[in-house]
N, C-alpha and C. Protein backbone atom coordinates (compact mmCIF):
# COMPACT_ATOMS: atom_id res chain seq x y z
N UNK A 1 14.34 3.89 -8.66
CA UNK A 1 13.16 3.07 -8.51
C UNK A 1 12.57 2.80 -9.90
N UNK A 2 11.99 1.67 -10.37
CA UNK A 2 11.82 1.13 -11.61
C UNK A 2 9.90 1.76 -11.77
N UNK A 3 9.38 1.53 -12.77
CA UNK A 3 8.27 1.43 -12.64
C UNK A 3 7.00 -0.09 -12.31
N UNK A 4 7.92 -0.72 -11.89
CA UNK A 4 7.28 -1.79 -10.73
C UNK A 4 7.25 -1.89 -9.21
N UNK A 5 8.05 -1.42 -8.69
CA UNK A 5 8.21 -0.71 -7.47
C UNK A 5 7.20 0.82 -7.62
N UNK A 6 6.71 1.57 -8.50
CA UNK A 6 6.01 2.57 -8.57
C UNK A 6 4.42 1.90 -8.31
N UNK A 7 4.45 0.79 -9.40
CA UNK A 7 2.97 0.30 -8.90
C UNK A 7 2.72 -0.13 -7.85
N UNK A 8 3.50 -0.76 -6.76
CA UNK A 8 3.70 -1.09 -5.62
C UNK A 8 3.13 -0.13 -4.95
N UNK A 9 3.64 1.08 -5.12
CA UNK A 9 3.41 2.33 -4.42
C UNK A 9 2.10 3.01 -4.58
N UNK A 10 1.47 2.96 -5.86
CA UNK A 10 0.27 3.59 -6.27
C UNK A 10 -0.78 2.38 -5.33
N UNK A 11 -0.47 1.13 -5.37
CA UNK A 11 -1.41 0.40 -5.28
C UNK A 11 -1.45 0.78 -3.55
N UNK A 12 -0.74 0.59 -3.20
CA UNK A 12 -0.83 0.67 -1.53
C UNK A 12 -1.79 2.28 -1.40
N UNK A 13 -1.21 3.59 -2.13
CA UNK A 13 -2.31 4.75 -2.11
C UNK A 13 -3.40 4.40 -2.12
N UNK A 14 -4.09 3.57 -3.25
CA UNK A 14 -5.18 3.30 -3.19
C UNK A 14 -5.64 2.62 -2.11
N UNK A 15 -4.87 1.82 -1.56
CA UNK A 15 -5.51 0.37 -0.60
C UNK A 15 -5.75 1.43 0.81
N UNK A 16 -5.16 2.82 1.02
CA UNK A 16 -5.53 3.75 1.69
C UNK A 16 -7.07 4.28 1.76
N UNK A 17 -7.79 4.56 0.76
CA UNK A 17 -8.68 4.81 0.65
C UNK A 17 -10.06 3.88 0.20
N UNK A 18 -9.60 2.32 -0.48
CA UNK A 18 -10.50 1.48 0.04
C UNK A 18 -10.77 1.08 1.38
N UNK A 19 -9.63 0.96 2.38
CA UNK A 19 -9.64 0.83 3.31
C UNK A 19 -10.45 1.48 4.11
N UNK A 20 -10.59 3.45 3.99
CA UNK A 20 -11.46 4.36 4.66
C UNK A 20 -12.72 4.19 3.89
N UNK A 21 -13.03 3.64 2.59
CA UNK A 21 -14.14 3.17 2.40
C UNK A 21 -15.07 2.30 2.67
N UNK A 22 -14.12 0.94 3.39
CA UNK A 22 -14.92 0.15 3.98
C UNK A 22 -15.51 0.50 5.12
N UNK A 23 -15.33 1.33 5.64
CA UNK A 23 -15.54 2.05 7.27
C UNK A 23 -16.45 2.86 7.10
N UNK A 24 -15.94 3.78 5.85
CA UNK A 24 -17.24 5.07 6.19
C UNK A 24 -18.25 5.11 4.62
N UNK A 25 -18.43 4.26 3.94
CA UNK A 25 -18.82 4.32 2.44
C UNK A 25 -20.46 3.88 3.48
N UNK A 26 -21.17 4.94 2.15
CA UNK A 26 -22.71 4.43 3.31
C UNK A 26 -23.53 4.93 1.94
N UNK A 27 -23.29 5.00 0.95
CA UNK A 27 -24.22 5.27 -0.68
C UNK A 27 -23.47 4.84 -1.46
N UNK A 28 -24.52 5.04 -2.60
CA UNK A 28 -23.91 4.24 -4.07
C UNK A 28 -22.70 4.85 -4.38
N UNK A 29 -22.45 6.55 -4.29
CA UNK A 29 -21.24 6.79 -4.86
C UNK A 29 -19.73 6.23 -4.35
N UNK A 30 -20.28 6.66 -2.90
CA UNK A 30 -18.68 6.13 -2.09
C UNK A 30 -18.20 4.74 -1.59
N UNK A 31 -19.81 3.65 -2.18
CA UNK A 31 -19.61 2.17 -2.21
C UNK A 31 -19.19 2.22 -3.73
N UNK A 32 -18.99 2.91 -4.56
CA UNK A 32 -18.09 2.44 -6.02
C UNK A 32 -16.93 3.16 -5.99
N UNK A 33 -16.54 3.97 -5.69
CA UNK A 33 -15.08 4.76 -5.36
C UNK A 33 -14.11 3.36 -4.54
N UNK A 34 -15.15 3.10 -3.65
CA UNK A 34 -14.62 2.15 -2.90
C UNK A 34 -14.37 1.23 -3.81
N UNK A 35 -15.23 0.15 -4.46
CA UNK A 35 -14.42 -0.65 -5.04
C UNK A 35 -13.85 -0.66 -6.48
N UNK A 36 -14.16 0.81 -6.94
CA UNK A 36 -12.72 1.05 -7.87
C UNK A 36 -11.35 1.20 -7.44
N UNK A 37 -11.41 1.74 -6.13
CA UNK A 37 -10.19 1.63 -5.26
C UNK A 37 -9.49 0.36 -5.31
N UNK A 38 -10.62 -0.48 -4.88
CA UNK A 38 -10.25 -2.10 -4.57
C UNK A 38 -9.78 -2.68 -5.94
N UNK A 39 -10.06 -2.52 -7.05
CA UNK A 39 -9.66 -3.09 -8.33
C UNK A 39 -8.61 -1.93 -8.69
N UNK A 40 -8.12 -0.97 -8.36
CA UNK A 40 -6.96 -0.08 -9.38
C UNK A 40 -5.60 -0.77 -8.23
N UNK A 41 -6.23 -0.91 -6.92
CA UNK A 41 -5.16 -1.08 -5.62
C UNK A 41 -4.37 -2.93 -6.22
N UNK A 42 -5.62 -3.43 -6.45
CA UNK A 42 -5.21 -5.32 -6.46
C UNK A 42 -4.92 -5.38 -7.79
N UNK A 43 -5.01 -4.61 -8.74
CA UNK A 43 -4.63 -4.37 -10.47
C UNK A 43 -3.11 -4.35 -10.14
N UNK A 44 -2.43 -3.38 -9.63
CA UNK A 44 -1.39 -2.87 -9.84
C UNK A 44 -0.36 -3.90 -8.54
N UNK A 45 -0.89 -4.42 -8.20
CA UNK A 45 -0.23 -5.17 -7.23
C UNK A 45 0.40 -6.36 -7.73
N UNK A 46 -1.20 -7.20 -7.86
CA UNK A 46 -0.52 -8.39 -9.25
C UNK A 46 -0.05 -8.12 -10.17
N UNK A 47 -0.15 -6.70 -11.25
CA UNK A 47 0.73 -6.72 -11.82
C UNK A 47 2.35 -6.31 -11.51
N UNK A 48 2.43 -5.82 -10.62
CA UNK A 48 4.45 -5.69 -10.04
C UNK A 48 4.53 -6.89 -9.49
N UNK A 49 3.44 -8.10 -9.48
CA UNK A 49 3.97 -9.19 -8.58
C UNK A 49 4.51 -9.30 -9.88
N UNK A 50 4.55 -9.74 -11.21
CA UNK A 50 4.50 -10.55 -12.37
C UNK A 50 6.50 -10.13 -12.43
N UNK A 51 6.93 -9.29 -12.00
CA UNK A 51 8.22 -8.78 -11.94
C UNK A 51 9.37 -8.87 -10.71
N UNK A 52 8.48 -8.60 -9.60
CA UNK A 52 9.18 -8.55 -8.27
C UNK A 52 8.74 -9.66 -7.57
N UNK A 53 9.30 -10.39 -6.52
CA UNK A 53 8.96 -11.65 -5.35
C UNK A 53 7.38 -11.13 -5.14
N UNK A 54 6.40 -11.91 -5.02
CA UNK A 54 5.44 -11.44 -4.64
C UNK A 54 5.16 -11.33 -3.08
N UNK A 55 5.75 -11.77 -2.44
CA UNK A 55 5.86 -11.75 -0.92
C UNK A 55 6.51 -10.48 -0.55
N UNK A 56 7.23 -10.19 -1.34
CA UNK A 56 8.03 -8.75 -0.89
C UNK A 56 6.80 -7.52 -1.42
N UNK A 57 6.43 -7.96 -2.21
CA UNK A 57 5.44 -6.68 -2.92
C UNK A 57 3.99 -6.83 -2.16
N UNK A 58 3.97 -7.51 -1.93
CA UNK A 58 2.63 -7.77 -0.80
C UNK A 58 3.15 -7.35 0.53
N UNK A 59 4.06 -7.61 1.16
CA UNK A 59 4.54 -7.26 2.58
C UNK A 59 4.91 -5.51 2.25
N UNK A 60 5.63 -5.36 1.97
CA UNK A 60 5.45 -3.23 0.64
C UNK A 60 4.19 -2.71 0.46
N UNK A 61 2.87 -3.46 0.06
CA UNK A 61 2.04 -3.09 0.08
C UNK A 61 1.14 -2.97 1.25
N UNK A 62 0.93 -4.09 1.87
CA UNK A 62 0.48 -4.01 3.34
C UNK A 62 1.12 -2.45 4.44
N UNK A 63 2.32 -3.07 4.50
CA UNK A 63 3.15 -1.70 5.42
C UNK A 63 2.63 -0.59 4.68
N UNK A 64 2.40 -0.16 3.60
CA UNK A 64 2.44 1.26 3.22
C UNK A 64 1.12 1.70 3.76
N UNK A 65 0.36 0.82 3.24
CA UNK A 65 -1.32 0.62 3.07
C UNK A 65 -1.73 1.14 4.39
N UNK A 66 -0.82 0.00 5.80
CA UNK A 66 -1.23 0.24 7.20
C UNK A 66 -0.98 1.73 7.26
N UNK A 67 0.87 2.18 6.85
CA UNK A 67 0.95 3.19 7.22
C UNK A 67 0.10 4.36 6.84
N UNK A 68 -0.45 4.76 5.91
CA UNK A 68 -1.24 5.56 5.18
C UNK A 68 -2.69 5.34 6.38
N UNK A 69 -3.44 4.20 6.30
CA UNK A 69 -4.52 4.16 6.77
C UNK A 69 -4.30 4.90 7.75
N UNK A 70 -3.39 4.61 8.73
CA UNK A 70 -3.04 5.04 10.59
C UNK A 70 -2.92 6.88 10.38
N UNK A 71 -2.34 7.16 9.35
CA UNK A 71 -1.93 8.24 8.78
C UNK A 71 -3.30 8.79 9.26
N UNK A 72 -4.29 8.57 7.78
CA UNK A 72 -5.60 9.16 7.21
C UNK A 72 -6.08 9.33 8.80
N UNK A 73 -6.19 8.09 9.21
CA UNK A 73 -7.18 8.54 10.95
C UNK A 73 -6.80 9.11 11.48
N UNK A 74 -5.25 9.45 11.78
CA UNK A 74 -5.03 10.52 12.91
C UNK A 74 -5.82 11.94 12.46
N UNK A 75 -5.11 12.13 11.14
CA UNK A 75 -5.65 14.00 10.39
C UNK A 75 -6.80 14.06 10.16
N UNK A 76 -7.32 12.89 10.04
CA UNK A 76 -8.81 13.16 8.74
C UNK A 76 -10.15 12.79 9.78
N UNK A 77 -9.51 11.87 10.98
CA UNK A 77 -11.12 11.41 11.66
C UNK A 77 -11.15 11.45 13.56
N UNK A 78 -10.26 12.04 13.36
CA UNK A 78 -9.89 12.19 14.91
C UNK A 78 -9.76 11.02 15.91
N UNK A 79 -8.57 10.29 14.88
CA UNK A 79 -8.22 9.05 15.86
C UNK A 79 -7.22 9.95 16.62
N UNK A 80 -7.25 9.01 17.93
CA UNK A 80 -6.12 9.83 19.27
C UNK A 80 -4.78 9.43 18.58
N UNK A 81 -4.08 10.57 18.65
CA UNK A 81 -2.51 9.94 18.59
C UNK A 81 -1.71 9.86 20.03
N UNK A 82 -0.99 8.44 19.29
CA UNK A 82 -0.12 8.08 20.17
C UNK A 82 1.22 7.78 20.16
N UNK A 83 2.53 8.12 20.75
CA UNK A 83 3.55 8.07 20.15
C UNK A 83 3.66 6.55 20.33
N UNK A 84 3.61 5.65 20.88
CA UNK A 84 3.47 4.45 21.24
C UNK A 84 3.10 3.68 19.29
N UNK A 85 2.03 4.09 18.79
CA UNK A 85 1.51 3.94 17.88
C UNK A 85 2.30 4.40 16.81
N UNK A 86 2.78 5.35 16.84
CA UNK A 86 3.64 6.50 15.65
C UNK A 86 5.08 5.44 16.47
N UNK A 87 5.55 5.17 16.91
CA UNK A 87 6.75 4.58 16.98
C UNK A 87 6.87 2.90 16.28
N UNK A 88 5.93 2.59 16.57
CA UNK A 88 5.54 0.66 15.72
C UNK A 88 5.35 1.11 14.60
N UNK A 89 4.70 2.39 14.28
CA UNK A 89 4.56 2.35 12.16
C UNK A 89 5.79 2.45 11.96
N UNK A 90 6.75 3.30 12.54
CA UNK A 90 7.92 3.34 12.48
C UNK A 90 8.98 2.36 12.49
N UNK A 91 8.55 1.39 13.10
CA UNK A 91 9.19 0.05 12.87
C UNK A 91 8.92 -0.89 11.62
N UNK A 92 7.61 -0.92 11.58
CA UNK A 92 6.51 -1.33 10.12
C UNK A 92 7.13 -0.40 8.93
N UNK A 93 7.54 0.54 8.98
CA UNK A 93 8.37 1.09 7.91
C UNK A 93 9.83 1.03 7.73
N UNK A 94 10.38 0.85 8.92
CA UNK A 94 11.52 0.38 8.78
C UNK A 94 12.04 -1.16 8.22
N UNK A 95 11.15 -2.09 8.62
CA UNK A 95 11.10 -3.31 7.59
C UNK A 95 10.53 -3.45 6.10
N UNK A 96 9.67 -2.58 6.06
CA UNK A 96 9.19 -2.67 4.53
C UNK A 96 10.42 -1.91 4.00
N UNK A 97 10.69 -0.99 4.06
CA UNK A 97 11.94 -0.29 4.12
C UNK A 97 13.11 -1.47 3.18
N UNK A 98 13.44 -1.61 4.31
CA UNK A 98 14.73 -3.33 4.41
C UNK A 98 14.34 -4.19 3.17
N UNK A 99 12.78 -4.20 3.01
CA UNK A 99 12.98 -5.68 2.46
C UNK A 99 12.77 -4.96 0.94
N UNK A 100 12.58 -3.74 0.55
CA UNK A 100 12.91 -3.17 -0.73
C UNK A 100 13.84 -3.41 -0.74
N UNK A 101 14.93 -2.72 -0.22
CA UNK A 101 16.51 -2.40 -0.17
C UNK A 101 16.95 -4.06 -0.37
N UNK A 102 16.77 -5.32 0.02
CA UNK A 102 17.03 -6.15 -0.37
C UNK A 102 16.53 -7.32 -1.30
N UNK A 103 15.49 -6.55 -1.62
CA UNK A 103 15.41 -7.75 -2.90
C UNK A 103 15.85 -6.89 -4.48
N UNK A 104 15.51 -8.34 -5.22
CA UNK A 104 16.76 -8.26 -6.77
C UNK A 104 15.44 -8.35 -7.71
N UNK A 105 14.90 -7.10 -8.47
CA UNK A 105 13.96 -7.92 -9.64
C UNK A 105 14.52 -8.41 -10.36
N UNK A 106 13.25 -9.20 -10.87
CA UNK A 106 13.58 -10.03 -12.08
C UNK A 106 14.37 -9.78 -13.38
N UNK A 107 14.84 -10.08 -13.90
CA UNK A 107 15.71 -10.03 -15.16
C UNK A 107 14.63 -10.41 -16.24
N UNK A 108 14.05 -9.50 -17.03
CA UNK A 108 13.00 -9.60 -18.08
C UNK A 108 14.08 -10.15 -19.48
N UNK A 109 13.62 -10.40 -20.12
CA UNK A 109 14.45 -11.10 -21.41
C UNK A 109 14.51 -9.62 -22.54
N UNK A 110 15.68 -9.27 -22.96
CA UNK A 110 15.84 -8.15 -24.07
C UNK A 110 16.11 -6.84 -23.09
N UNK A 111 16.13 -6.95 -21.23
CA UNK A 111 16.11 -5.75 -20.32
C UNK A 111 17.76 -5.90 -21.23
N UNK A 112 18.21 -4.35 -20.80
CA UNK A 112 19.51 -4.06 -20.54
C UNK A 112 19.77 -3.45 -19.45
């Protein structure tokens, strides 16, 4: 894995916890966590777009993002689990999955 596919990955972590910020942020501190979240998550996104398809790195980021969020609620807030639910992330990961495994980055000028 390159370090553009890594930002892919950091950014979706974050988009985890802006996400539980928009929901439960209710003061100044955890309304700016929140949108430092939101700027380190959309920083690192556009920048691996500048390298990788941006449709693939956005559809990578979304899936992770969902998966993580669905994650955080089951452990952290007492959403009900459901295997019904845990079987579709499972599908949602199995395509984000795929569409890593098939795309080609870019060829930077001076890469070897």
């Amino acid at each position: 894995m390159n370090k553009e596919w890594l930002k892919v990955f950091i950014a979706a972590f974050f988009e985890v916890f802006w996400v539980i910020g928009l929901k439960h942020a209710d003061d100044f501190w955890t309304w700016s966590g929140t949108i430092v979240c939101i700027f380190i998550s959309f920083y690192l996104m556009v920048m691996a777009g500048r390298f990788l398809p941006i449709g693939t790195v956005y559809a990578v980021f979304v899936g992770l993002g969902t998966f993580g969020t669905v994650t955080a609620e089951i452990l952290f807030f007492d959403e009900p689990f459901k295997i019904t639910k845990l079987l579709l992330i499972l599908v949602l990961l199995g395509g984000v999955v795929g569409l890593k495994l098939v795309t080609k980055e870019k060829e930077t000028e001076g890469a070897k």
